[in-house]
PDB file of N, CA and C in Angstrom:
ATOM      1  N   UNK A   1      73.566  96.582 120.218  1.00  0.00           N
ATOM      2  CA  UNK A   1      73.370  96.608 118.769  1.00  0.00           C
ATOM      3  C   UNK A   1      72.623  97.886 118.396  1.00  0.00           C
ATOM      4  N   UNK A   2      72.837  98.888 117.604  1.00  0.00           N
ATOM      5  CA  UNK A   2      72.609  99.959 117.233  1.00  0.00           C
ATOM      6  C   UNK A   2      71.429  99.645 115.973  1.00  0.00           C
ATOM      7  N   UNK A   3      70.616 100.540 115.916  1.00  0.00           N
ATOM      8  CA  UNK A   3      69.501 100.015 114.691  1.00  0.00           C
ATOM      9  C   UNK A   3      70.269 100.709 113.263  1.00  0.00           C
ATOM     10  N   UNK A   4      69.393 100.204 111.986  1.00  0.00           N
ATOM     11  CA  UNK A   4      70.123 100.358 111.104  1.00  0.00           C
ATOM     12  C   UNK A   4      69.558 101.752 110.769  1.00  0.00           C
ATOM     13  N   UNK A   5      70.202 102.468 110.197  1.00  0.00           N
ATOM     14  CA  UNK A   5      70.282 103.921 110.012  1.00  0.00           C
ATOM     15  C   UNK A   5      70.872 103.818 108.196  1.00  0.00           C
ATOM     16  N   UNK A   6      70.063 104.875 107.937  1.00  0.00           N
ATOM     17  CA  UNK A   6      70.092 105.317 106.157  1.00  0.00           C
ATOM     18  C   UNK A   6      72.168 105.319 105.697  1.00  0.00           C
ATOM     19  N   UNK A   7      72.587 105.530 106.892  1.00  0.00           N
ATOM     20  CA  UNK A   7      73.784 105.049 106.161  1.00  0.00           C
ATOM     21  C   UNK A   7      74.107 103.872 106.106  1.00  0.00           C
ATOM     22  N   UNK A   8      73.565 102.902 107.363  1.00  0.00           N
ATOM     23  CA  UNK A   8      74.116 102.002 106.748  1.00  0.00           C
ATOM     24  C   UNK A   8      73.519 101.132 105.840  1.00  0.00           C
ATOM     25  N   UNK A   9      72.324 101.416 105.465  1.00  0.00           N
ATOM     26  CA  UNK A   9      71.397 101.104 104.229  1.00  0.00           C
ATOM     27  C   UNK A   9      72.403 101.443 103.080  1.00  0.00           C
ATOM     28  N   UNK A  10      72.634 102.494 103.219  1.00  0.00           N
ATOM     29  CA  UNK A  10      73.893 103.137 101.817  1.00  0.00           C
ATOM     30  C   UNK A  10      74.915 101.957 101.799  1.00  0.00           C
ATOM     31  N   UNK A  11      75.555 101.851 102.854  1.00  0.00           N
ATOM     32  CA  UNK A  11      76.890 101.230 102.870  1.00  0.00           C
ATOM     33  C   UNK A  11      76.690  99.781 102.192  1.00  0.00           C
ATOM     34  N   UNK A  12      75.138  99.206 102.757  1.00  0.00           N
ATOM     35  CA  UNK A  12      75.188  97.302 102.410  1.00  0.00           C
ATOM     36  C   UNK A  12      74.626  97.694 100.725  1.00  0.00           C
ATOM     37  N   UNK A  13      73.812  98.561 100.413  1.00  0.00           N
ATOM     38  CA  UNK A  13      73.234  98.819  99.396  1.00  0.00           C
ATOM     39  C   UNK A  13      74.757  99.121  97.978  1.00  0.00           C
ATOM     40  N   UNK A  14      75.844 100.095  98.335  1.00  0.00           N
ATOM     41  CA  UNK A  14      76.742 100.210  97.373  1.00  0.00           C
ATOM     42  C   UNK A  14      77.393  98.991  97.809  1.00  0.00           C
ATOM     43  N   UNK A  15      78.130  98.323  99.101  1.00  0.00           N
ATOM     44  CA  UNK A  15      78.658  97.391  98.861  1.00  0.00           C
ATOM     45  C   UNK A  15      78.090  96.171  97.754  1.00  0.00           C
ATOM     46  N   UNK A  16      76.639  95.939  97.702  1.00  0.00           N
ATOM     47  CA  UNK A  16      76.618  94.877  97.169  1.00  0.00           C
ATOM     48  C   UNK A  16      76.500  95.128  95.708  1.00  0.00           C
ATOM     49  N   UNK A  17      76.101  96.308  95.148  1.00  0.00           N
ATOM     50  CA  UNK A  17      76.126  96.637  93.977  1.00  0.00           C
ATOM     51  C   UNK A  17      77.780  96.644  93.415  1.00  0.00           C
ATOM     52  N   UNK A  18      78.733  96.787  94.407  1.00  0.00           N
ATOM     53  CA  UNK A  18      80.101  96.592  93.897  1.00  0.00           C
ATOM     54  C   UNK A  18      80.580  95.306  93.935  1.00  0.00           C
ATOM     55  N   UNK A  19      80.015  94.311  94.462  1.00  0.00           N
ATOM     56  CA  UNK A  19      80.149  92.889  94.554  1.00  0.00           C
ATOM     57  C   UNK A  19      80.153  92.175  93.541  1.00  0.00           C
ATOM     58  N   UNK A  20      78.811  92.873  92.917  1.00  0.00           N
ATOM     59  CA  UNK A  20      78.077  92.517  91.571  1.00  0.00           C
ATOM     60  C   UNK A  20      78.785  93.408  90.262  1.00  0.00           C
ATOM     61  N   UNK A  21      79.818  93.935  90.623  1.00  0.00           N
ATOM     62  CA  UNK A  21      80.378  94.829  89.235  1.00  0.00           C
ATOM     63  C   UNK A  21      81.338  94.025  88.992  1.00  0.00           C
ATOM     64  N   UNK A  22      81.754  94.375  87.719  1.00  0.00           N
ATOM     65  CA  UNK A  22      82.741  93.957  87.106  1.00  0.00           C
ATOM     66  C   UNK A  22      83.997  94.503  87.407  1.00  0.00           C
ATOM     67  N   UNK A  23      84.278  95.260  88.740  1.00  0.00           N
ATOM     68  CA  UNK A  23      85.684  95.522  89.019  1.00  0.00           C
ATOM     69  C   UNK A  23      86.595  94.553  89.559  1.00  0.00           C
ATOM     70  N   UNK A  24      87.560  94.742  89.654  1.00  0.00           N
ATOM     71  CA  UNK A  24      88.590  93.842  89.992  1.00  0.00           C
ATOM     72  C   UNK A  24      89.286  93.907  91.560  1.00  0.00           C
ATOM     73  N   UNK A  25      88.544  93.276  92.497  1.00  0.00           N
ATOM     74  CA  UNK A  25      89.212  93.383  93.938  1.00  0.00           C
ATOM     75  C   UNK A  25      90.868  93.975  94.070  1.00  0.00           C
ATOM     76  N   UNK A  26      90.754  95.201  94.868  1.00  0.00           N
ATOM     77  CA  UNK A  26      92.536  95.436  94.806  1.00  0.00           C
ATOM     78  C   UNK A  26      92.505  96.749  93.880  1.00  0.00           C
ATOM     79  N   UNK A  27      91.606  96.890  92.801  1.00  0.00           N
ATOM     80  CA  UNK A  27      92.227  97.554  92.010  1.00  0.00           C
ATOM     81  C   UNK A  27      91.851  99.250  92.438  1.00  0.00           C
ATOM     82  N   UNK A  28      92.970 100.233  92.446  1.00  0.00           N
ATOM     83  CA  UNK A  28      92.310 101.520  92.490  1.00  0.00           C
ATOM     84  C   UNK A  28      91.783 102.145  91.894  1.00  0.00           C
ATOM     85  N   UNK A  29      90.657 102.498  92.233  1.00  0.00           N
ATOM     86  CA  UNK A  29      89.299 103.229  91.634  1.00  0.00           C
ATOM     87  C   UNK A  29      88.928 105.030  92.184  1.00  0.00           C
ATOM     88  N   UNK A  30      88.518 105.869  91.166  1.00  0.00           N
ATOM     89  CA  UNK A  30      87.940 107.019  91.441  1.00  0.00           C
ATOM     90  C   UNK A  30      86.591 107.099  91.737  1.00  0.00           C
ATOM     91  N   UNK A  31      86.465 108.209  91.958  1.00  0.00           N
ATOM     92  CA  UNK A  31      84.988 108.514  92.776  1.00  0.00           C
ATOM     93  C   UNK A  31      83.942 107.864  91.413  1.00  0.00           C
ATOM     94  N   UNK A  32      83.997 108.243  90.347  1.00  0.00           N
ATOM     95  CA  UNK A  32      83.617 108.521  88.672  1.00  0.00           C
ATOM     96  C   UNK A  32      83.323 106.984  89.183  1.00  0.00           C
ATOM     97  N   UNK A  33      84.578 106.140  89.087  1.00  0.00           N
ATOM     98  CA  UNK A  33      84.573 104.550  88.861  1.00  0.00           C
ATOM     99  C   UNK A  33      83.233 103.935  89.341  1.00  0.00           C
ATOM    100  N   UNK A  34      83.488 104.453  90.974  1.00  0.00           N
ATOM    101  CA  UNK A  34      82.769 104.007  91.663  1.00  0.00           C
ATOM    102  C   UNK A  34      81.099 103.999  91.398  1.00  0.00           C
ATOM    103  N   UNK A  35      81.168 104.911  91.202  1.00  0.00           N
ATOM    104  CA  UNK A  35      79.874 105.625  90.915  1.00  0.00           C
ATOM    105  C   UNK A  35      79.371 104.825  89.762  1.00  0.00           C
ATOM    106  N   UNK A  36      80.232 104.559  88.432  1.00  0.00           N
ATOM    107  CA  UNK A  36      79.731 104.270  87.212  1.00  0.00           C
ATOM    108  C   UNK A  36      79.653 102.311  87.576  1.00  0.00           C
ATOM    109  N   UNK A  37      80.555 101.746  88.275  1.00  0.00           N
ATOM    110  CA  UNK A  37      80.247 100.337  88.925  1.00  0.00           C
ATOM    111  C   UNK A  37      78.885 100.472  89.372  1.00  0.00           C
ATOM    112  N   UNK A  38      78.613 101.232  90.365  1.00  0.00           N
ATOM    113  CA  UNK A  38      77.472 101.239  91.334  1.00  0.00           C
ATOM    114  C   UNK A  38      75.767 101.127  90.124  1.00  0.00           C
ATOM    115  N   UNK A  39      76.289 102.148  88.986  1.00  0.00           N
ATOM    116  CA  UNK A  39      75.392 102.263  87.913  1.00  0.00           C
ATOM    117  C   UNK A  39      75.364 100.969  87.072  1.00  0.00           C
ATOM    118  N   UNK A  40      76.301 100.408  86.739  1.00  0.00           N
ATOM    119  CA  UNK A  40      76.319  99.558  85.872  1.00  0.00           C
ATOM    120  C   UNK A  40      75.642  97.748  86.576  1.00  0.00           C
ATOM    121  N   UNK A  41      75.966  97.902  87.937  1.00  0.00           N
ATOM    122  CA  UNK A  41      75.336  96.532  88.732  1.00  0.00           C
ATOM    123  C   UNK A  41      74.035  96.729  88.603  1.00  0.00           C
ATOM    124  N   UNK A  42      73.370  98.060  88.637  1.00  0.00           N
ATOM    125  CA  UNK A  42      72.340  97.972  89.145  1.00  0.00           C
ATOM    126  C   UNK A  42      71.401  97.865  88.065  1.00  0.00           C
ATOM    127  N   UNK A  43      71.885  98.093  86.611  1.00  0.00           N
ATOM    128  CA  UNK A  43      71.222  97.981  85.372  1.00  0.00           C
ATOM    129  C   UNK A  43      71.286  96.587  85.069  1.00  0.00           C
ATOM    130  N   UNK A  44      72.670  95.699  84.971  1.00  0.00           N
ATOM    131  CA  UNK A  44      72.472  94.400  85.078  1.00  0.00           C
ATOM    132  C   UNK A  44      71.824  93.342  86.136  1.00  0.00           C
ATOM    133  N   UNK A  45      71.227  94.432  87.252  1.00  0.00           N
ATOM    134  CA  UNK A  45      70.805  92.651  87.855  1.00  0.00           C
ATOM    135  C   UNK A  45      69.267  93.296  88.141  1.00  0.00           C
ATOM    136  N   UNK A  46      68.766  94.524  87.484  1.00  0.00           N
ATOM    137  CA  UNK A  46      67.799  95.272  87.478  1.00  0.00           C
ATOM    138  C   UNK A  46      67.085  96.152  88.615  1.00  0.00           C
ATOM    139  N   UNK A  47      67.533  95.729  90.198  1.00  0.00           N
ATOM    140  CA  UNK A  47      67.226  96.539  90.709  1.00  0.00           C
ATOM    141  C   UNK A  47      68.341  96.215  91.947  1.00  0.00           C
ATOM    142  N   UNK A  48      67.792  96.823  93.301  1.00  0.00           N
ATOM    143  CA  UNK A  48      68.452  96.562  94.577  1.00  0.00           C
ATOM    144  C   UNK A  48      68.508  95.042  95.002  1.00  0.00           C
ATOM    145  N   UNK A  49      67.112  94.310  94.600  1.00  0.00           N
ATOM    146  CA  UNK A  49      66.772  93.347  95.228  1.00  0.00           C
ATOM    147  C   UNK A  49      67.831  92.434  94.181  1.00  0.00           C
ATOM    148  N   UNK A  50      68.141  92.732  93.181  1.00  0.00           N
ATOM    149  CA  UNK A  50      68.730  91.397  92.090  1.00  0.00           C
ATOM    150  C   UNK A  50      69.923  91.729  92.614  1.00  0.00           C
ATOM    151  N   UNK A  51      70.460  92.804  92.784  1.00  0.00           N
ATOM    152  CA  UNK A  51      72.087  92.524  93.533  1.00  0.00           C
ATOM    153  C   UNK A  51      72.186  92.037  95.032  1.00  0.00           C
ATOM    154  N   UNK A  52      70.936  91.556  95.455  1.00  0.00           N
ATOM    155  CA  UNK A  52      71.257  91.297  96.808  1.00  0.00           C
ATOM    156  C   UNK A  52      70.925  89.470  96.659  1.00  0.00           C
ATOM    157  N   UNK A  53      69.955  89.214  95.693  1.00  0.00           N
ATOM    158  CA  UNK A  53      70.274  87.865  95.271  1.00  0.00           C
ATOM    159  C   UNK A  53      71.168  87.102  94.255  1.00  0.00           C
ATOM    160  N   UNK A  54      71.966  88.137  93.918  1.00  0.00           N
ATOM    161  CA  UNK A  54      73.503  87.551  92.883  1.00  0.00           C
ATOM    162  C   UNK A  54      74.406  87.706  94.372  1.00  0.00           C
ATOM    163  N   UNK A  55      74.812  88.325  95.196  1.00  0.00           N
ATOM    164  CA  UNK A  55      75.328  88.386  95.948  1.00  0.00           C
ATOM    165  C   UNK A  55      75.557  87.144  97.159  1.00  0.00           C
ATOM    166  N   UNK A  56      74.029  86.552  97.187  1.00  0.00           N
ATOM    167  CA  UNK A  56      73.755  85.225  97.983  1.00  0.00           C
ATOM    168  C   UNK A  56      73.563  84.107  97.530  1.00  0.00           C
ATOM    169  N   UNK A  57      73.998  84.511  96.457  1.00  0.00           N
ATOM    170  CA  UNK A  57      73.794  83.236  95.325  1.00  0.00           C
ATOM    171  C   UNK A  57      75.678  83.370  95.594  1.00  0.00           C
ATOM    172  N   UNK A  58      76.224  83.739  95.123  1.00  0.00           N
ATOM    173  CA  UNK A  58      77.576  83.956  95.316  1.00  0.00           C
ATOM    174  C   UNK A  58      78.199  83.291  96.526  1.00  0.00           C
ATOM    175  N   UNK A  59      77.558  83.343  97.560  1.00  0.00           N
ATOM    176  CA  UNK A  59      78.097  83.008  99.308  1.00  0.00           C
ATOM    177  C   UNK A  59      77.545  81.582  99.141  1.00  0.00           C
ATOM    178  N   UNK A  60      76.579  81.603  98.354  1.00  0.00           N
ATOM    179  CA  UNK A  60      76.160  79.649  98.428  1.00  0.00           C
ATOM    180  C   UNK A  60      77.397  79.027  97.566  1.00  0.00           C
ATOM    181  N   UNK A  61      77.577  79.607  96.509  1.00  0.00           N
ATOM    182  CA  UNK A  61      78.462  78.708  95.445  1.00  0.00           C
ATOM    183  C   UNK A  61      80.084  78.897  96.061  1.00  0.00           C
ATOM    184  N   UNK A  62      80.423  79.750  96.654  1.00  0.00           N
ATOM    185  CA  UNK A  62      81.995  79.877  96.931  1.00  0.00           C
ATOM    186  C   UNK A  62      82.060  80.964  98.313  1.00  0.00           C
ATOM    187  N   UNK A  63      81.575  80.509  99.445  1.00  0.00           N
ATOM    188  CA  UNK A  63      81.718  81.489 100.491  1.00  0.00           C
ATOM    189  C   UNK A  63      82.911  82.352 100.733  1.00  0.00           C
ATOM    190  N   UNK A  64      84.053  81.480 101.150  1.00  0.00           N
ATOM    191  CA  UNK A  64      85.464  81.943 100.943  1.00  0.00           C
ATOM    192  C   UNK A  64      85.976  83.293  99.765  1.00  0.00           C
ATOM    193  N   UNK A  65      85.883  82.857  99.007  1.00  0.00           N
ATOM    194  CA  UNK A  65      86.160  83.981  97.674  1.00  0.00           C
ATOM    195  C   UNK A  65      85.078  85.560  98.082  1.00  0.00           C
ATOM    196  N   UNK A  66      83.942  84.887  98.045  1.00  0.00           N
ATOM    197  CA  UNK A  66      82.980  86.110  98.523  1.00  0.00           C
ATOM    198  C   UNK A  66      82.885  86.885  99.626  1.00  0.00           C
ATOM    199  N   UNK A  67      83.403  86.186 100.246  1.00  0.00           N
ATOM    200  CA  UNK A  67      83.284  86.549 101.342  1.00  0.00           C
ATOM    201  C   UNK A  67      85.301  87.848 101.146  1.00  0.00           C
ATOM    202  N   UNK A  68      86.161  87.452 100.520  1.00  0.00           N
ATOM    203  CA  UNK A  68      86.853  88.538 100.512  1.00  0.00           C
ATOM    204  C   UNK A  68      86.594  89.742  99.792  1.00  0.00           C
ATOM    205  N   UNK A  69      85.419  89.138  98.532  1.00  0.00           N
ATOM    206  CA  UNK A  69      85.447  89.846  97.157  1.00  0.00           C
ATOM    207  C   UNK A  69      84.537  90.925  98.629  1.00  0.00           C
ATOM    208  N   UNK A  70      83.426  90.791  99.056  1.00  0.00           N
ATOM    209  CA  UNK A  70      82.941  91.685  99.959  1.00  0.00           C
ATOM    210  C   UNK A  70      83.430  92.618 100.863  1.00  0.00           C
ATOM    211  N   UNK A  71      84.514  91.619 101.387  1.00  0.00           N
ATOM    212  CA  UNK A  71      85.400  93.187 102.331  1.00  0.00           C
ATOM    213  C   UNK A  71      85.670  93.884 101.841  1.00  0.00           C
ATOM    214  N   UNK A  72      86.607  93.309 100.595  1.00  0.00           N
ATOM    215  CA  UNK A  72      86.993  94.107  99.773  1.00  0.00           C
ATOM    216  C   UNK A  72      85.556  95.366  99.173  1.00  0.00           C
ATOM    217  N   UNK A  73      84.618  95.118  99.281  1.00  0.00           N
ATOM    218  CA  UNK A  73      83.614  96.645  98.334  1.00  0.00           C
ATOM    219  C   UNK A  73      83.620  97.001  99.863  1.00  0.00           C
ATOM    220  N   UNK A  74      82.947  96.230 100.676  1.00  0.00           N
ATOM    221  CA  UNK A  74      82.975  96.987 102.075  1.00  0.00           C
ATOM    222  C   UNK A  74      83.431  98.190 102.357  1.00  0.00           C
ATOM    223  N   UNK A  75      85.005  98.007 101.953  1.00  0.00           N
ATOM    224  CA  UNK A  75      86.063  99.561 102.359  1.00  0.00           C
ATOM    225  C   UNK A  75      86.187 100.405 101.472  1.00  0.00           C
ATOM    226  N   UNK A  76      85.841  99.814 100.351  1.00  0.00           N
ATOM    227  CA  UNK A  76      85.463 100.641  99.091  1.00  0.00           C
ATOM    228  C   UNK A  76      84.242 101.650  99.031  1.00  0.00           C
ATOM    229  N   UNK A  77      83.108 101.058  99.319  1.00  0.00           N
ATOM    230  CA  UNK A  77      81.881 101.565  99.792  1.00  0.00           C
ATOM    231  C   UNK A  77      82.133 102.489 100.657  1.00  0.00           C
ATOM    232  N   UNK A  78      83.058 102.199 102.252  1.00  0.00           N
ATOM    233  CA  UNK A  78      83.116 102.700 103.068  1.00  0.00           C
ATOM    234  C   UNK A  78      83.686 104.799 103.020  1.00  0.00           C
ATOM    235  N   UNK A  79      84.696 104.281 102.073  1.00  0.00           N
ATOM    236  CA  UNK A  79      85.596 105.048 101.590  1.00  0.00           C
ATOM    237  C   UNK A  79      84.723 105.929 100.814  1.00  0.00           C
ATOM    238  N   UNK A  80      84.024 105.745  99.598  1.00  0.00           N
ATOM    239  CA  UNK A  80      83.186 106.651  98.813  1.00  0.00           C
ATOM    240  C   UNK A  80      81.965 107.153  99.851  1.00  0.00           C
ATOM    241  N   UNK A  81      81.728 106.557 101.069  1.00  0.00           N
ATOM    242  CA  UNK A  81      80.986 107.520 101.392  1.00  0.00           C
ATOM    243  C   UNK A  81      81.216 108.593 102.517  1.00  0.00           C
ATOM    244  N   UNK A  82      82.387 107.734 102.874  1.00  0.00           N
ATOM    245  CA  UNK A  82      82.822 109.164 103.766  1.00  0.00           C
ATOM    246  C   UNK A  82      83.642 110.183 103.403  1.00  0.00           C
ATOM    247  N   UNK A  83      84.173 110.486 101.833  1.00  0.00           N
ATOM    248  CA  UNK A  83      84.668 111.131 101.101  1.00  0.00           C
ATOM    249  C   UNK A  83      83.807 112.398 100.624  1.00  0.00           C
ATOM    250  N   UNK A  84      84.307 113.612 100.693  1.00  0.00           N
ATOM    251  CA  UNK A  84      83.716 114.979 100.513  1.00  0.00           C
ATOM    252  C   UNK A  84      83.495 115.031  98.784  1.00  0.00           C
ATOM    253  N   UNK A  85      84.640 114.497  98.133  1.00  0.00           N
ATOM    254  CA  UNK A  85      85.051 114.862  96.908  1.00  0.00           C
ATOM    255  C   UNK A  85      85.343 113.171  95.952  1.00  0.00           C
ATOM    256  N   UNK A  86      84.025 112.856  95.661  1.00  0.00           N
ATOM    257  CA  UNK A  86      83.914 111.376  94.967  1.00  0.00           C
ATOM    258  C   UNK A  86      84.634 111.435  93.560  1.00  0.00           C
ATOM    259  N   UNK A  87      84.783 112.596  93.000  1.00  0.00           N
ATOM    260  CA  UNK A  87      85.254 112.734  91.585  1.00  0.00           C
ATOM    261  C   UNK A  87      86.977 112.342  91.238  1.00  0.00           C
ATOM    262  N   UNK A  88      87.650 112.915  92.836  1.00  0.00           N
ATOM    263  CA  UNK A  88      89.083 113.096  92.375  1.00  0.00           C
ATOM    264  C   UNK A  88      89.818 112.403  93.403  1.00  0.00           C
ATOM    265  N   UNK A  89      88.844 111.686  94.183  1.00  0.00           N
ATOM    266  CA  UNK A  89      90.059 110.498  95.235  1.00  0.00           C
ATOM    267  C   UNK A  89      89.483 109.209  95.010  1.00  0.00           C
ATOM    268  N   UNK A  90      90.839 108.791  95.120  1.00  0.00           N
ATOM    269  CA  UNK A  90      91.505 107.290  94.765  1.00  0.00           C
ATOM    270  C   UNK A  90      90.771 106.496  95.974  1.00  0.00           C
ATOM    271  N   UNK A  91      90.327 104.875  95.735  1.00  0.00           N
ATOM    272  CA  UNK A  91      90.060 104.334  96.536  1.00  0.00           C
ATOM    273  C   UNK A  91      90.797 103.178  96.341  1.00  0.00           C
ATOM    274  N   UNK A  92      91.647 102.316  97.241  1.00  0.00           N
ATOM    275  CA  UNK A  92      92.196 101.415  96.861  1.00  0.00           C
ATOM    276  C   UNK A  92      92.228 100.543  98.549  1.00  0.00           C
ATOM    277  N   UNK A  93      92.255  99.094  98.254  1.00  0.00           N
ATOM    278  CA  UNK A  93      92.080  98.137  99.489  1.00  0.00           C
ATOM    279  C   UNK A  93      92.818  97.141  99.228  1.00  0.00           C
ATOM    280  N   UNK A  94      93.637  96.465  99.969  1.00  0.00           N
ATOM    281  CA  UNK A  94      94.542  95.311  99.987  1.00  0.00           C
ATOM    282  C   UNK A  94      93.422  94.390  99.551  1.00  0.00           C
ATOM    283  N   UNK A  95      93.450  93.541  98.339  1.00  0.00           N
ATOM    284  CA  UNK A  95      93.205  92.285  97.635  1.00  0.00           C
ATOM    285  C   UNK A  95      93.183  91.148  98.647  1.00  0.00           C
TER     286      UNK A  95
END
């Protein structure tokens, strides 16, 4: 088991802020999108810590569903951060 390292702080940190957005699993998104999701979770649930308890509040009420809605930001997340150029590529993940 490898210790956790500032990326992958990044990775659980945007995944769950995209968990908590109002995007639509499946749908393709730009760097902009991403970015403005990532902004917009984090104003509605007020900080890091409120998207990480809407998120587990989520896995109590419907594990199944959440548990895809998550892969799904997972590769999304994954994708915006290993991307050079967040402004002008497409991110998109099988639903």
């Amino acid at each position: 088991m490898c210790d956790l390292n500032e990326s992958h702080l990044a990775l659980g940190r945007i995944t769950d802020a995209l968990f908590c957005s109002g995007l639509e699993a499946g749908a393709v998104l730009t760097g902009s999108q991403v970015g403005q999701a990532v902004n917009e979770a984090l104003s509605a649930h007020r900080d890091w810590n409120g998207l990480t308890r809407a998120v587990r509040a989520a896995f109590a009420k419907a594990p199944a569903e959440a548990a895809c809605r998550e892969e799904w930001c997972r590769r999304v997340a994954e994708a915006a951060l290993s991307s050079a150029d967040l402004t002008s590529d497409r991110y998109s993940s099988l639903a």
